[in-house]
N, C-alpha and C. Protein backbone atom coordinates (compact mmCIF):
# COMPACT_ATOMS: atom_id res chain seq x y z
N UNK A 1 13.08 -27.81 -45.31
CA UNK A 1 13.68 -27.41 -46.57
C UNK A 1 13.65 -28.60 -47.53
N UNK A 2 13.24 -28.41 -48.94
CA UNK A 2 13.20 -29.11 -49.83
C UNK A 2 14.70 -29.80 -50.44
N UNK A 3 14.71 -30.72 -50.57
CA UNK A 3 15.62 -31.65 -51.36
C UNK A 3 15.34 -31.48 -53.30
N UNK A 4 16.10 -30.65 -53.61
CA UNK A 4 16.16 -29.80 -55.28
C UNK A 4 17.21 -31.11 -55.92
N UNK A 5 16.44 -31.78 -56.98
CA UNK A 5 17.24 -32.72 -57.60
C UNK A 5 17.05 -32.33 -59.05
N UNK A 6 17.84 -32.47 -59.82
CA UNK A 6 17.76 -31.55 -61.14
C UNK A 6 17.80 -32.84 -61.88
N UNK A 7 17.47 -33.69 -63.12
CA UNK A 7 17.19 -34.70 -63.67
C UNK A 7 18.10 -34.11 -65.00
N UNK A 8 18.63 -34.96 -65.63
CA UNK A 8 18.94 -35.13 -67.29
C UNK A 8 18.35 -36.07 -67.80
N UNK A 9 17.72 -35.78 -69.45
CA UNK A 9 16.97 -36.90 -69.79
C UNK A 9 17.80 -38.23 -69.42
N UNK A 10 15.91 -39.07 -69.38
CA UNK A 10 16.26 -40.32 -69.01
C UNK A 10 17.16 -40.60 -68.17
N UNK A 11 17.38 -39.96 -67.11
CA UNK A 11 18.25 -40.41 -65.82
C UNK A 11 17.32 -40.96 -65.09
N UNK A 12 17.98 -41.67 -63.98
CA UNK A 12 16.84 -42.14 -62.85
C UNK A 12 17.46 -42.22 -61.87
N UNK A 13 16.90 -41.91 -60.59
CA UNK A 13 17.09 -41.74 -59.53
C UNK A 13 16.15 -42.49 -58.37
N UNK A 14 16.31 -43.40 -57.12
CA UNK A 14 15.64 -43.83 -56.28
C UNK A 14 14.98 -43.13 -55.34
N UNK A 15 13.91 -43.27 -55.08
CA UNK A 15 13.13 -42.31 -54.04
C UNK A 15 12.56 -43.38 -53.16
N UNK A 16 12.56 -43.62 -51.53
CA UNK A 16 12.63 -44.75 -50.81
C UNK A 16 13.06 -45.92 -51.91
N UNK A 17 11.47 -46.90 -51.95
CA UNK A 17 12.03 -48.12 -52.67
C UNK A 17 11.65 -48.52 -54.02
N UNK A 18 11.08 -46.93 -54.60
CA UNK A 18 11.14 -46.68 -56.37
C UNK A 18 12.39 -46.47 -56.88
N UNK A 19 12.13 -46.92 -58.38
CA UNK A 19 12.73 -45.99 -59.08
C UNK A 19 12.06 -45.44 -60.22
N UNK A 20 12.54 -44.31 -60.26
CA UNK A 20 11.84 -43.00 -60.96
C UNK A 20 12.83 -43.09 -61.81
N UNK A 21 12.14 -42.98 -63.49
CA UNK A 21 13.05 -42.31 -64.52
C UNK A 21 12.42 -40.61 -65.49
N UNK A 22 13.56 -40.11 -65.37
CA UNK A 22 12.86 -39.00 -66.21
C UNK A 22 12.79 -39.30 -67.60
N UNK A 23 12.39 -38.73 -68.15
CA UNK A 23 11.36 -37.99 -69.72
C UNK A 23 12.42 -37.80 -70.44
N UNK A 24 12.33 -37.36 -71.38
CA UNK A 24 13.25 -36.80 -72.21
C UNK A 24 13.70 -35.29 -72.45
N UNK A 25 13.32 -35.04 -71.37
CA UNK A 25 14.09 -33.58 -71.12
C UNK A 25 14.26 -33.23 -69.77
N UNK A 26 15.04 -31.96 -69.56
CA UNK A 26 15.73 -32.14 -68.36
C UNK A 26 14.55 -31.35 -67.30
N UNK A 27 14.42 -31.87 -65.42
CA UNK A 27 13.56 -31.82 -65.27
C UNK A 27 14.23 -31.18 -63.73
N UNK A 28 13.14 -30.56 -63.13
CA UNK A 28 13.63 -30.07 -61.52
C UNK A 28 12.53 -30.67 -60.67
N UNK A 29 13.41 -31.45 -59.56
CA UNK A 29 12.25 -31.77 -58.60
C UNK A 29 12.34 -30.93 -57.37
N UNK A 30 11.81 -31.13 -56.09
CA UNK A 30 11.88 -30.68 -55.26
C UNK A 30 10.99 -31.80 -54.17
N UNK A 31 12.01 -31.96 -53.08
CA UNK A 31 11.63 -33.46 -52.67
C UNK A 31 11.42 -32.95 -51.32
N UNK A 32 10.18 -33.23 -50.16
CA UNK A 32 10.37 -33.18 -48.97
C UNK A 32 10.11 -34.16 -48.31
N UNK A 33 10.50 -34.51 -47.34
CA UNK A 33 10.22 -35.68 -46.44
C UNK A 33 11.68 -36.35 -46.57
N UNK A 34 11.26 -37.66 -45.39
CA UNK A 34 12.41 -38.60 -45.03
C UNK A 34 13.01 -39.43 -45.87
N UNK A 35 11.49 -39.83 -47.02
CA UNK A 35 12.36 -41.00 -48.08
C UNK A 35 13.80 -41.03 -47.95
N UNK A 36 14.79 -42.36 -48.63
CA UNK A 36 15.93 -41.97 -48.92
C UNK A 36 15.33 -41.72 -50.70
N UNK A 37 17.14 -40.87 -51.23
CA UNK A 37 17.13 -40.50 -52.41
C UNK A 37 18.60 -41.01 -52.93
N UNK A 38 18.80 -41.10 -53.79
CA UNK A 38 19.85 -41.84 -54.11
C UNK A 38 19.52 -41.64 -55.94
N UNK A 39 20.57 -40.73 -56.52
CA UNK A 39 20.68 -40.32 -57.84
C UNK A 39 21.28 -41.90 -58.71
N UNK A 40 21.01 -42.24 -59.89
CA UNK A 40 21.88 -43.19 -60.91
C UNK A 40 23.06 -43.35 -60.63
N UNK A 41 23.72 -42.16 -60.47
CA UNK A 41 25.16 -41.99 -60.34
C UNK A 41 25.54 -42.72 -59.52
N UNK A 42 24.96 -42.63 -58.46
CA UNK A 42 25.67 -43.16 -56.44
C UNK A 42 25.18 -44.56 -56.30
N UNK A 43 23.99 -45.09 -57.41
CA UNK A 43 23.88 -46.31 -57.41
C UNK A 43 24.97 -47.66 -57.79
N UNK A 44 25.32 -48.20 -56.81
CA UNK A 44 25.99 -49.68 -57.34
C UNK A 44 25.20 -50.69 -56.94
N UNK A 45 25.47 -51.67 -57.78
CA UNK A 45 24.62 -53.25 -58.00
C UNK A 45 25.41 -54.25 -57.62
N UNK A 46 24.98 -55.22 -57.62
CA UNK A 46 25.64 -56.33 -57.11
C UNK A 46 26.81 -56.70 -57.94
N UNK A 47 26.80 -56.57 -59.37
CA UNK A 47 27.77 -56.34 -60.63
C UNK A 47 29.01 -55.68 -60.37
N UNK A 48 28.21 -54.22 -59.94
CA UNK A 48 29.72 -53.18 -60.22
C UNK A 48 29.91 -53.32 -59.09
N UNK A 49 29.78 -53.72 -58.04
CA UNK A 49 30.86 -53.76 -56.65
C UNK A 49 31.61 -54.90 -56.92
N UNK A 50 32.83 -54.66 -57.68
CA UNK A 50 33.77 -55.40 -57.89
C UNK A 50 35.09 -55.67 -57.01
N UNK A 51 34.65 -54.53 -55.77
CA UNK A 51 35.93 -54.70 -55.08
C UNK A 51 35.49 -54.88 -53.31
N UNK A 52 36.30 -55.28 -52.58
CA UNK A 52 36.05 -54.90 -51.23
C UNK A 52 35.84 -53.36 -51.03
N UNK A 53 35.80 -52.70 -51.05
CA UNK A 53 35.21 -50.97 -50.77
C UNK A 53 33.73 -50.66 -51.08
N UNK A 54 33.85 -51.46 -52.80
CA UNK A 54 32.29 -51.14 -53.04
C UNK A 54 31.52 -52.11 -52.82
N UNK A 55 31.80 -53.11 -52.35
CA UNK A 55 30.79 -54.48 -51.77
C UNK A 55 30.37 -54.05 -50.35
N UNK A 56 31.66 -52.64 -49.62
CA UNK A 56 30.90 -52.25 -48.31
C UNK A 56 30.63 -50.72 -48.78
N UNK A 57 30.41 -50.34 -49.53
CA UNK A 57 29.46 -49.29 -50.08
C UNK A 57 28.20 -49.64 -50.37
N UNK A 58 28.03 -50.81 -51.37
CA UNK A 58 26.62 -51.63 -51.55
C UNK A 58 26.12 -51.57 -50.13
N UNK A 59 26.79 -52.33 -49.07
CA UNK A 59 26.08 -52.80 -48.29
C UNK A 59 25.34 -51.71 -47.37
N UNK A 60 26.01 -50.42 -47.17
CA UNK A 60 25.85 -49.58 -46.51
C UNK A 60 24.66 -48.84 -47.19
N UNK A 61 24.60 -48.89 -48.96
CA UNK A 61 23.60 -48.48 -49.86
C UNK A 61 22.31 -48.89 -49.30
N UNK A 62 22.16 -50.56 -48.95
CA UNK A 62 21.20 -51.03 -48.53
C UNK A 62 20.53 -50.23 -47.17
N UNK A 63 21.73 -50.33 -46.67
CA UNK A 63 21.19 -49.81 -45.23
C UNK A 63 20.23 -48.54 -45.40
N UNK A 64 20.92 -47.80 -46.38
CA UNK A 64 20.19 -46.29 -46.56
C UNK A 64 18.98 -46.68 -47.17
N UNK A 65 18.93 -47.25 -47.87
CA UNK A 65 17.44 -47.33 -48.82
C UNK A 65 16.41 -48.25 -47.66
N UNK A 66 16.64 -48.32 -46.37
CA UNK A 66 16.01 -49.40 -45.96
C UNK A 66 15.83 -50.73 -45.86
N UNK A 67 16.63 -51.29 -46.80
CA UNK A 67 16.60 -52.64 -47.46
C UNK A 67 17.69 -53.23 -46.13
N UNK A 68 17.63 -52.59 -45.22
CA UNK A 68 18.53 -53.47 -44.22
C UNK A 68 18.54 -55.20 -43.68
N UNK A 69 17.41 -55.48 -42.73
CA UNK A 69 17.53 -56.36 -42.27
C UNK A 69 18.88 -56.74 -41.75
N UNK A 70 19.00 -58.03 -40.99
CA UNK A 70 20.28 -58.40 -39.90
C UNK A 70 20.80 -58.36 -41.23
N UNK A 71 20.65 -59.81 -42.30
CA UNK A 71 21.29 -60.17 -43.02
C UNK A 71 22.65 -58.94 -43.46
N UNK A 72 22.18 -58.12 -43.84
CA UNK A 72 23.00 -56.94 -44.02
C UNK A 72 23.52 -56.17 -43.36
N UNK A 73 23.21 -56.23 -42.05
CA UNK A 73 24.21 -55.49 -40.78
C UNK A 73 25.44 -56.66 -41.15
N UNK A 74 25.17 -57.52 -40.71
CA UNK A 74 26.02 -58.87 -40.66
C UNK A 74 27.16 -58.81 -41.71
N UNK A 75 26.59 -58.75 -43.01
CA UNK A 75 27.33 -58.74 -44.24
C UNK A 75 28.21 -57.77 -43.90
N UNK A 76 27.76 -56.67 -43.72
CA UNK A 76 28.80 -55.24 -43.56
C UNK A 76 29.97 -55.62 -42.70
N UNK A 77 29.52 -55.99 -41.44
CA UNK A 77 30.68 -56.13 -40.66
C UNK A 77 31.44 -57.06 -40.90
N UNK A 78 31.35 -57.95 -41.76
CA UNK A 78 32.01 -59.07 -42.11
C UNK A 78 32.68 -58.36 -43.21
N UNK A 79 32.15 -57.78 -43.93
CA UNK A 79 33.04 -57.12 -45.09
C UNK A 79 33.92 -56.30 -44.82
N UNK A 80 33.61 -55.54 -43.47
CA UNK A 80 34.61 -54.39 -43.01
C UNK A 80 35.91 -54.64 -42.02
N UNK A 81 35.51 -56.29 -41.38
CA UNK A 81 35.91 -56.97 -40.99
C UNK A 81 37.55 -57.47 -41.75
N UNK A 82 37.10 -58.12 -42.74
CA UNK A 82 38.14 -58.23 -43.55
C UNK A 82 39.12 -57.53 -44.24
N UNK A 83 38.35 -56.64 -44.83
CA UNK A 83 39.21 -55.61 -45.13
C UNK A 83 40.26 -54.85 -44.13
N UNK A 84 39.85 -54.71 -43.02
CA UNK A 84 40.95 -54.55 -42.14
C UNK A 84 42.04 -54.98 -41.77
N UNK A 85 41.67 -56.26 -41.86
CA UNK A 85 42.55 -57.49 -41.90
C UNK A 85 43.71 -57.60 -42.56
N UNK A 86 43.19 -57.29 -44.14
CA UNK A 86 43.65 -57.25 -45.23
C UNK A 86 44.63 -55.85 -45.39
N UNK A 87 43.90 -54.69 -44.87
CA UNK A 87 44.50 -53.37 -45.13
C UNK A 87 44.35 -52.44 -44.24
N UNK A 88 45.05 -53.10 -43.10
CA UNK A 88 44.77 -51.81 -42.02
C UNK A 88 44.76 -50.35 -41.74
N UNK A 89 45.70 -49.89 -42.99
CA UNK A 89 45.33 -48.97 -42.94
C UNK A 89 43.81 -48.08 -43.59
N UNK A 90 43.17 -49.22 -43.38
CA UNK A 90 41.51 -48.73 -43.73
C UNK A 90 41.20 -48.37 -42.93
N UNK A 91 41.20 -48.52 -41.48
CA UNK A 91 40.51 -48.80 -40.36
C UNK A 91 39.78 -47.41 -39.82
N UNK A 92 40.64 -46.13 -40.22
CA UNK A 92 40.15 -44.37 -39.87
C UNK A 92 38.80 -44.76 -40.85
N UNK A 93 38.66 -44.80 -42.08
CA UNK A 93 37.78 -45.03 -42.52
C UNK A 93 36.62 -45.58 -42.35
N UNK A 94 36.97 -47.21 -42.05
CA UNK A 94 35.86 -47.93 -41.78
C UNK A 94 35.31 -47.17 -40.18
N UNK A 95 35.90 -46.63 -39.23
CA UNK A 95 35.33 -46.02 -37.94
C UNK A 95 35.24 -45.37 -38.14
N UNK A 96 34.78 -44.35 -39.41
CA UNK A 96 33.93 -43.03 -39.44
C UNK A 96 32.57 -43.75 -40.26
N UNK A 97 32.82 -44.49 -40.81
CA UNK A 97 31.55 -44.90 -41.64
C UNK A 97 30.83 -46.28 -40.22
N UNK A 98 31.15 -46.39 -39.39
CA UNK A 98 30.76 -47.48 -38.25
C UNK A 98 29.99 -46.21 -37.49
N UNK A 99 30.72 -45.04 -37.40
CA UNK A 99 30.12 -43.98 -36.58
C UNK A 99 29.09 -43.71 -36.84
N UNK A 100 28.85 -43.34 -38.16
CA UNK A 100 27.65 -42.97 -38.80
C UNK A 100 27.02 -43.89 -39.02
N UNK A 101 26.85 -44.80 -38.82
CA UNK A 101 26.22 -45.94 -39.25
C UNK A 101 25.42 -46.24 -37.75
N UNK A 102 26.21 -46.24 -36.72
CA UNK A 102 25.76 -46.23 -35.08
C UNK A 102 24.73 -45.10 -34.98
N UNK A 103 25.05 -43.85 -35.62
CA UNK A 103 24.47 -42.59 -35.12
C UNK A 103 23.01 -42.69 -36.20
N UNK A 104 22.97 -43.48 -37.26
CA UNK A 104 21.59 -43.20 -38.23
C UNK A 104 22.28 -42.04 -39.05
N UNK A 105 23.18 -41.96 -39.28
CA UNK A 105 23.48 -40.85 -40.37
C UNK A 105 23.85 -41.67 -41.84
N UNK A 106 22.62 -42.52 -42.29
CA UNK A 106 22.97 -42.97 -43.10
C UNK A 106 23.68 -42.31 -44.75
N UNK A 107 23.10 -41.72 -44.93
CA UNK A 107 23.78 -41.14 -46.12
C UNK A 107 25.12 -40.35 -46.37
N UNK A 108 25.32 -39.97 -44.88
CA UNK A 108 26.67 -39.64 -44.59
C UNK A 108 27.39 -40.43 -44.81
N UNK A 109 26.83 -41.89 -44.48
CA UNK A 109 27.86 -43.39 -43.88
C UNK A 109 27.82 -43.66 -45.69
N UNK A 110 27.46 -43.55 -46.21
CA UNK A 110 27.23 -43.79 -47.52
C UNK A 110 28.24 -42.83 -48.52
N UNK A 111 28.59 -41.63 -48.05
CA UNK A 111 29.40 -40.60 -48.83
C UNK A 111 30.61 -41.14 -48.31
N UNK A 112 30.88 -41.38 -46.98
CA UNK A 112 31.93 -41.60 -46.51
C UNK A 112 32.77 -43.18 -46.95
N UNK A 113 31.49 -44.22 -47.43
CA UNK A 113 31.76 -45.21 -48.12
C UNK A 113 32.49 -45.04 -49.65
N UNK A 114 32.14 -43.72 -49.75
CA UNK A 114 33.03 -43.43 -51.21
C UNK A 114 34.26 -43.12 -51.14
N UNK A 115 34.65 -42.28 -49.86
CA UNK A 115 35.74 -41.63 -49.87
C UNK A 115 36.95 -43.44 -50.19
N UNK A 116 36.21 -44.53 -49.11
CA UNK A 116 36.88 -45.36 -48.70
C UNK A 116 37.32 -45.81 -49.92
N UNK A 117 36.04 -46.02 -51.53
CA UNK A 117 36.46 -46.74 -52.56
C UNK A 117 37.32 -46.01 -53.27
N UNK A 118 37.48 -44.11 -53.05
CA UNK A 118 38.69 -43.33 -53.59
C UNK A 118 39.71 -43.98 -53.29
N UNK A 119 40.38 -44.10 -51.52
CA UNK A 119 41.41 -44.65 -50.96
C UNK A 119 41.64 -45.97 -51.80
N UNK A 120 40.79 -47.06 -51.51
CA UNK A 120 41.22 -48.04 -52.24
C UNK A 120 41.44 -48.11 -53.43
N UNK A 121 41.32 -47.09 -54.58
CA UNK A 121 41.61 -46.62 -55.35
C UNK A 121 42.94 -46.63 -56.02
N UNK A 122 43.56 -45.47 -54.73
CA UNK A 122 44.74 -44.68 -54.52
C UNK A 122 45.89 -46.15 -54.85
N UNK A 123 45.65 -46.89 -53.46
CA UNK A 123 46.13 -48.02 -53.14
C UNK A 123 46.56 -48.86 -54.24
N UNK A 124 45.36 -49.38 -55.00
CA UNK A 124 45.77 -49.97 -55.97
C UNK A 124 46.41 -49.40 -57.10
N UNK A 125 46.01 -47.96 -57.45
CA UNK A 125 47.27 -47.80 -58.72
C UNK A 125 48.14 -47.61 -58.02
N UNK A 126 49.04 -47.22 -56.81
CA UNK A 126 50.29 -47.55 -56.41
C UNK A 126 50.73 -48.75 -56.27
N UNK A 127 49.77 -49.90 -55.72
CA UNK A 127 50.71 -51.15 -55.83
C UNK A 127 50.87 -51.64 -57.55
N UNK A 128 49.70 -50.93 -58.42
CA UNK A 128 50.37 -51.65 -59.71
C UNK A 128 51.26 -50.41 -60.17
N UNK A 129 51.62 -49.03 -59.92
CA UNK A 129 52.75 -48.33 -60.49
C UNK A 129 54.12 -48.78 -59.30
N UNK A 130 54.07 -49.71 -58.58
CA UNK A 130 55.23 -50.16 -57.72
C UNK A 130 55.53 -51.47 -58.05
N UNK A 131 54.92 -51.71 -58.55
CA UNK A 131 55.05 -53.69 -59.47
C UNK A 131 55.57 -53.31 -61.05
N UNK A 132 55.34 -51.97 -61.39
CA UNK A 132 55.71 -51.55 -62.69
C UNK A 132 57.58 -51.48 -62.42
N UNK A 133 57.56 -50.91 -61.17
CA UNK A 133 59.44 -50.28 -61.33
C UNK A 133 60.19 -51.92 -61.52
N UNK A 134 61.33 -51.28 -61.87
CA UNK A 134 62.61 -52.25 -62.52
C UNK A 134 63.23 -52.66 -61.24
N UNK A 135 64.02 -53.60 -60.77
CA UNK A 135 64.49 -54.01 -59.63
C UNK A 135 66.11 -52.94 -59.60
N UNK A 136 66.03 -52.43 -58.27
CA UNK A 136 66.95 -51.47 -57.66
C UNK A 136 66.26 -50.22 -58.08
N UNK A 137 65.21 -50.20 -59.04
CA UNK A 137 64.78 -48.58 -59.40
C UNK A 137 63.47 -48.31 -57.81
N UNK A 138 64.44 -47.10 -57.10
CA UNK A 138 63.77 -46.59 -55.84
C UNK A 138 62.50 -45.64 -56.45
N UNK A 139 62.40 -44.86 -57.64
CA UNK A 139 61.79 -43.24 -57.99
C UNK A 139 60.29 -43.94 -57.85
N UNK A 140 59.63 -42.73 -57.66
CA UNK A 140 57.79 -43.50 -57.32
C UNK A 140 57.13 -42.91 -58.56
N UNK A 141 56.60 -43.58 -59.65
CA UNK A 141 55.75 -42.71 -60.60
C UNK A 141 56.18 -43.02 -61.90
């Protein structure tokens, strides 16, 4: 079964270790084979991984596009490493994205890397709406 990717002008999307931009109008592909694919959207750079979540989303990015090597096993676990450290309650997370990552389900390990940068997300506007309250004020929000 074909992989149906629908384009908006000038979007671009990775196919293994291209990148493809569309035209100026909107376009339908239909993709078969193993390549990885990876839309504009799901792309992060060395730039926008500004946080521990998406520095192990990048890294896991790599993994999917092939661009692995040790160097980047290494990095990952060092990144996932810490973060645990740091926020244990990551850890359901990081061992579903370790799972998939063991099993070759890369792009899974890659969706599931998002859920993690939602969570860390979550996390941080609660510790800055809990640094917002007044001292003795208990209410959350």
């Amino acid at each position: 079964m074909a992989l149906k990717v629908e384009l908006k002008p000038g979007e671009r999307f990775i196919l293994g270790t291209s990148v493809i931009t569309n035209d100026n109008q909107r376009t339908r592909l239909y993709i078969q084979g193993d390549a990885p694919v990876l839309r504009e959207k799901d792309i992060l750079t060395a730039e926008t991984a500004d946080t521990p979540a998406k520095r192990i989303y990048l890294a896991v990015q790599l993994l999917y596009l092939g661009l692995e090597g040790e160097e980047t096993r290494e990095l990952y676990f060092k990144l996932v490493n810490e973060l645990v450290a740091a926020v244990p309650s990551t850890l359901p997370y990081v061992d579903r994205i370790n799972n998939l990552i063991l099993t070759n389900a890369l792009y899974k390990a890659l969706r599931e890397a998002k859920v993690l940068i939602q969570y860390e997300t979550e996390l941080l506007e609660h510790a800055q709406r809990s640094a917002g309250l007044r001292p003795g004020d208990t209410t959350d929000g």
